[in-house]
C-alpha atoms as a PDB file:
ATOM      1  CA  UNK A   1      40.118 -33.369  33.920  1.00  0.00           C
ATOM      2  CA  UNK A   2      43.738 -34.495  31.804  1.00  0.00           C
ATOM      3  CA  UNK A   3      43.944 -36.862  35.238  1.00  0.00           C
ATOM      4  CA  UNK A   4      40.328 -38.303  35.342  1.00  0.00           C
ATOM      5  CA  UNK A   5      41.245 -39.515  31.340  1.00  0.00           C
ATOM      6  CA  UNK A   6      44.161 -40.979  32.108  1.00  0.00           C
ATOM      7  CA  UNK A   7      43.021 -42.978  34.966  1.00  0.00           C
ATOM      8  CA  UNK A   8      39.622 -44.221  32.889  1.00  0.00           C
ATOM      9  CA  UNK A   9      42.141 -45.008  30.376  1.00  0.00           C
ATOM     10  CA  UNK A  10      44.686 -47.078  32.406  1.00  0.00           C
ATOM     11  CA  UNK A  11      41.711 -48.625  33.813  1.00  0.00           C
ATOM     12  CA  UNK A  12      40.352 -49.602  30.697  1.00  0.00           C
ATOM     13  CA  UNK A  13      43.842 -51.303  29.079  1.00  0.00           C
ATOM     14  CA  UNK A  14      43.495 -53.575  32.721  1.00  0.00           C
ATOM     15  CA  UNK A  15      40.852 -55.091  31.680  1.00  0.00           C
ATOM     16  CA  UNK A  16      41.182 -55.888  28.374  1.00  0.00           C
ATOM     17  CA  UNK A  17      44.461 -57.411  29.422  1.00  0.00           C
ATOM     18  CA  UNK A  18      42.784 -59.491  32.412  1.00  0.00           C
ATOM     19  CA  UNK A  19      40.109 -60.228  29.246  1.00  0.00           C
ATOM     20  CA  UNK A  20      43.291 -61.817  27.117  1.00  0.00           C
ATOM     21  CA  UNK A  21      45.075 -63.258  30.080  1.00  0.00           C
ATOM     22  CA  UNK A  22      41.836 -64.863  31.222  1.00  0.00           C
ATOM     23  CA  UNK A  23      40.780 -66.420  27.492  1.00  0.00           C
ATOM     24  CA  UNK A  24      44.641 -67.385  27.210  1.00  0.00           C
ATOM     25  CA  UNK A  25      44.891 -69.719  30.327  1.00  0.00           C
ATOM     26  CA  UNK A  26      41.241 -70.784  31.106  1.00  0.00           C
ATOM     27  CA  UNK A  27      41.006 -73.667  28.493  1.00  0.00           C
ATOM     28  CA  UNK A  28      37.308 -73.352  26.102  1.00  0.00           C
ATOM     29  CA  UNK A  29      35.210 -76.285  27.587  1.00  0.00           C
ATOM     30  CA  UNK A  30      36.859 -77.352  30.341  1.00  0.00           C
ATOM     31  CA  UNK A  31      36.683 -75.585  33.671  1.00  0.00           C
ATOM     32  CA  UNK A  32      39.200 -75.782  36.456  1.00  0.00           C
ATOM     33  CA  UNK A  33      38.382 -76.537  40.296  1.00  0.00           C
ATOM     34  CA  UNK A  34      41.810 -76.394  42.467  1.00  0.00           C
ATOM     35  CA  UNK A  35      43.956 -77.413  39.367  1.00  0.00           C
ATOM     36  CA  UNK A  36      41.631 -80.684  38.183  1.00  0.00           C
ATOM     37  CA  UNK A  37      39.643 -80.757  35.652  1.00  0.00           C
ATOM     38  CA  UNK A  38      35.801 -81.030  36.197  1.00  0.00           C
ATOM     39  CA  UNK A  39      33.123 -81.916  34.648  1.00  0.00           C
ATOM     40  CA  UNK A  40      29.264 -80.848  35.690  1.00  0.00           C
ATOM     41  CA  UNK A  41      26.725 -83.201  33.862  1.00  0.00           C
ATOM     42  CA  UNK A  42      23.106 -80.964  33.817  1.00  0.00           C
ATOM     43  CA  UNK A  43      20.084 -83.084  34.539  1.00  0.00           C
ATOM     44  CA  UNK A  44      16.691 -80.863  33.570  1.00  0.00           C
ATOM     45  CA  UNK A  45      13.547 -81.570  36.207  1.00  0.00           C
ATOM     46  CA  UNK A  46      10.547 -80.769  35.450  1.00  0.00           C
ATOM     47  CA  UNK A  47       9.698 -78.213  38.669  1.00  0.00           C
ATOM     48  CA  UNK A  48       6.322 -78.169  38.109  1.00  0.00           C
ATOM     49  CA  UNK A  49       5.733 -81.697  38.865  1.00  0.00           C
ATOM     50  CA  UNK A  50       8.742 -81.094  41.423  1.00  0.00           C
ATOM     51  CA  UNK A  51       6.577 -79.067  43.139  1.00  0.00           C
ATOM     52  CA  UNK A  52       3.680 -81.531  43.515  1.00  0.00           C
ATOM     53  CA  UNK A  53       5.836 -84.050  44.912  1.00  0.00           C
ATOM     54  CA  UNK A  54       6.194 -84.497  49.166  1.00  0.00           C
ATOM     55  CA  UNK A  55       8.659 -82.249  51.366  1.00  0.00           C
ATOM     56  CA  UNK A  56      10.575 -84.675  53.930  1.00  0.00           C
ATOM     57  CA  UNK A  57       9.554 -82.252  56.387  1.00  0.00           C
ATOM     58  CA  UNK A  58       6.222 -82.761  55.894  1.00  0.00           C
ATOM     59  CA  UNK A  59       6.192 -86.300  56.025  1.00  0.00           C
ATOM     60  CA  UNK A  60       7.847 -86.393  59.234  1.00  0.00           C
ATOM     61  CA  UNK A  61       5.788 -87.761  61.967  1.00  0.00           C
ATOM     62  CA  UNK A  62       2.991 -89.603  59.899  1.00  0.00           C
ATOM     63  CA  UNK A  63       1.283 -92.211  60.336  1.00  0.00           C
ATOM     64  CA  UNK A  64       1.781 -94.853  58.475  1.00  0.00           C
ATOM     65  CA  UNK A  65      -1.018 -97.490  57.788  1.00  0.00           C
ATOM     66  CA  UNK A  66      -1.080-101.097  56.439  1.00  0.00           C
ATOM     67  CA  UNK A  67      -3.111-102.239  53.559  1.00  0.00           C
ATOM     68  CA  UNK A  68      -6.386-102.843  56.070  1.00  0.00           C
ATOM     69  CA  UNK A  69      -5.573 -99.014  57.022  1.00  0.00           C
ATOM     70  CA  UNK A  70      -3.992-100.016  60.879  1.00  0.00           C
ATOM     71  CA  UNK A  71      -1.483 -97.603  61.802  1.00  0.00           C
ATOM     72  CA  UNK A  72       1.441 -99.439  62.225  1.00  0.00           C
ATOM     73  CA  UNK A  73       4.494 -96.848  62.639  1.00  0.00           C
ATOM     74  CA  UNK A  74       5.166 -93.495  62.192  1.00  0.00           C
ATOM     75  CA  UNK A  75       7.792 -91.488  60.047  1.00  0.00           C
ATOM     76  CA  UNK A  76      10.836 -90.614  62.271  1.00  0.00           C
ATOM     77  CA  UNK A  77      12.963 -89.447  59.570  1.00  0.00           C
ATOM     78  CA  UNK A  78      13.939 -89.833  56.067  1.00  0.00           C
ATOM     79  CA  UNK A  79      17.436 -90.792  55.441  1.00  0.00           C
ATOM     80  CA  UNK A  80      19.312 -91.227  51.880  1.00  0.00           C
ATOM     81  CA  UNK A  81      21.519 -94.252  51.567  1.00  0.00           C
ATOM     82  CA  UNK A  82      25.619 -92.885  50.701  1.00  0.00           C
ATOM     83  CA  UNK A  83      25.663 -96.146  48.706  1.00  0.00           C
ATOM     84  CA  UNK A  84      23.319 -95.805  46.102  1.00  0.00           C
ATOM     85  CA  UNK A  85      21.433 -92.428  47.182  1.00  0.00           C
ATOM     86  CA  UNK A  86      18.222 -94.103  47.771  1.00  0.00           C
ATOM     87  CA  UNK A  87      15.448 -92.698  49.953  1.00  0.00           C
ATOM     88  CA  UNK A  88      14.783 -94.659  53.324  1.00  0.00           C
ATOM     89  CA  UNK A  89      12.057 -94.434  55.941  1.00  0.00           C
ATOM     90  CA  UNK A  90      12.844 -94.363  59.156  1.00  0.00           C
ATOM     91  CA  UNK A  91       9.912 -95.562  60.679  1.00  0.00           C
ATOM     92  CA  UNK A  92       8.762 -96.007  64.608  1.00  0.00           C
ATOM     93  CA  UNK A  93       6.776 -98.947  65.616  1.00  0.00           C
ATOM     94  CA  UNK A  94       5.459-100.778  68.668  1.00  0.00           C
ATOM     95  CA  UNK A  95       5.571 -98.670  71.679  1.00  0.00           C
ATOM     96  CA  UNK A  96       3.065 -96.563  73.474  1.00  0.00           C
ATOM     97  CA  UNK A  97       3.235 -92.747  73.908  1.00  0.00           C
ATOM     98  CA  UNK A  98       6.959 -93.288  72.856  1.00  0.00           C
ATOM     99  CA  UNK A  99       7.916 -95.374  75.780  1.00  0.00           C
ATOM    100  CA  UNK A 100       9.226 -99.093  74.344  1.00  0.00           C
ATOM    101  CA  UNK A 101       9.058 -98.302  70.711  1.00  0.00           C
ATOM    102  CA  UNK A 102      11.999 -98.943  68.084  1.00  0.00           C
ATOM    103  CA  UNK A 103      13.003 -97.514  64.887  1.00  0.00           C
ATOM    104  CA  UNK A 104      12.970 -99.842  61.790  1.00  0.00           C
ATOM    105  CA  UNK A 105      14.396 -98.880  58.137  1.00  0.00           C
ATOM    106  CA  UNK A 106      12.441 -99.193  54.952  1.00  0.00           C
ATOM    107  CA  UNK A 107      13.101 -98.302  51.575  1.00  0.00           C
ATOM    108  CA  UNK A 108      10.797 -95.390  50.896  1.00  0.00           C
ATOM    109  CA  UNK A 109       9.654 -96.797  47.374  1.00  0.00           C
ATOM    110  CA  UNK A 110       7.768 -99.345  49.441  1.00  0.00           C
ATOM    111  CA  UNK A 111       5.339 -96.307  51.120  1.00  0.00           C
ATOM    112  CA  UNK A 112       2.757 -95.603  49.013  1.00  0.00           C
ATOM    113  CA  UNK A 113       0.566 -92.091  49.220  1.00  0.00           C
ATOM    114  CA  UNK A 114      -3.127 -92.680  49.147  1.00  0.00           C
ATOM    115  CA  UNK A 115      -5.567 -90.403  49.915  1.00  0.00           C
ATOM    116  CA  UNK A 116      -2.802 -88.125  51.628  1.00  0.00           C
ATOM    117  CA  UNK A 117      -1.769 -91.134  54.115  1.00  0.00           C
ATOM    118  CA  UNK A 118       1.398 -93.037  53.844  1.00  0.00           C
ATOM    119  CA  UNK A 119       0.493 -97.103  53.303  1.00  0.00           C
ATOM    120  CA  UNK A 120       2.537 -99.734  53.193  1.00  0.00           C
ATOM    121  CA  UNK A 121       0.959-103.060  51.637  1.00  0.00           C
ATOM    122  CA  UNK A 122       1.722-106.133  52.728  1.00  0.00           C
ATOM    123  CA  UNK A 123       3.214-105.186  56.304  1.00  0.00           C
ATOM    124  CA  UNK A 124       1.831-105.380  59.747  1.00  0.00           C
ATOM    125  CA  UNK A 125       3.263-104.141  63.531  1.00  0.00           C
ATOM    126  CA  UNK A 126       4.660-107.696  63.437  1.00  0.00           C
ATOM    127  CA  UNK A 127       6.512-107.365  60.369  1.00  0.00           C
ATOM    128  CA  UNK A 128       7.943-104.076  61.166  1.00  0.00           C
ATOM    129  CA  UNK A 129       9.012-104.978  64.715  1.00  0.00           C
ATOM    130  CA  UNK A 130      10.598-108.518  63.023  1.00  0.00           C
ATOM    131  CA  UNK A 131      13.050-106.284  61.219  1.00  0.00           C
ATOM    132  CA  UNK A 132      16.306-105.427  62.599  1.00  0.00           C
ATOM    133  CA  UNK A 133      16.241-102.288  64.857  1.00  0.00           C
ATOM    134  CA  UNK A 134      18.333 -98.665  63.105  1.00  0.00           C
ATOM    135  CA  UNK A 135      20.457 -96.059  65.751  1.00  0.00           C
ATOM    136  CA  UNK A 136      21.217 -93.962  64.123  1.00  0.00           C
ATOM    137  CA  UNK A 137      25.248 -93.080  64.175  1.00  0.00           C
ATOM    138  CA  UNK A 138      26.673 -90.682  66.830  1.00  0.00           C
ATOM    139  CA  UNK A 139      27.460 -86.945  64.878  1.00  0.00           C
END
């Protein structure tokens, strides 16, 4: 029993010196990542209108229609610029059954949601297939 105390007791003063150690070195406000200093910035969402919004894996393989309601390309993928972290559609147009179509890139602001249907106003097959073709790079 003398043995059990001393151990709890040893273990005890190890902590409250890791405790001292710990609020010694570790800087109030400032938290260190591999020796620099960083700095998180908090941004609060509102997840309940989060949650109404559209899952990129949903939209994938839509249609999308022009202002007259043609379909005039589908959603291949969804694809946020490194530049200035904006949303892009990747969109396939022309073709038939997959054979002789091309991918195009659109920014994703211009795809508007009506009636659960992706439309884009103001652009036709012809437009689309005028813009310049995306590949996408090689992982």
């Amino acid at each position: 029993m003398m043995q059990r105390t001393a151990i709890s007791s040893i273990f005890a003063a190890s902590r409250y010196t890791l405790a001292i150690v710990l609020v010694a070195v570790v800087p109030s406000g400032t938290i260190l990542a591999q020796g620099a200093p960083q700095s998180i910035t908090e941004k609060r969402v509102d997840v309940v209108q989060l949650a109404t919004g559209y899952r990129a894996s949903k939209l994938m393989g839509s249609d999308v229609l022009s202002g007259e309601k043609d379909k005039i390309g589908t959603v291949d993928d969804i694809i946020v610029s490194p530049a200035n972290q904006e949303p892009y559609a990747i969109l396939s147009v022309g073709g038939f059954l997959g054979v002789g179509n091309r991918l195009v890139a659109v920014p994703f602001k211009e795809l508007h949601v009506d009636d659960k249907r992706l439309r884009m106003d103001g652009a036709s097959k012809d437009t689309l297939r005028a813009l310049p073709e995306f590949r996408y790079v090689k992982d």
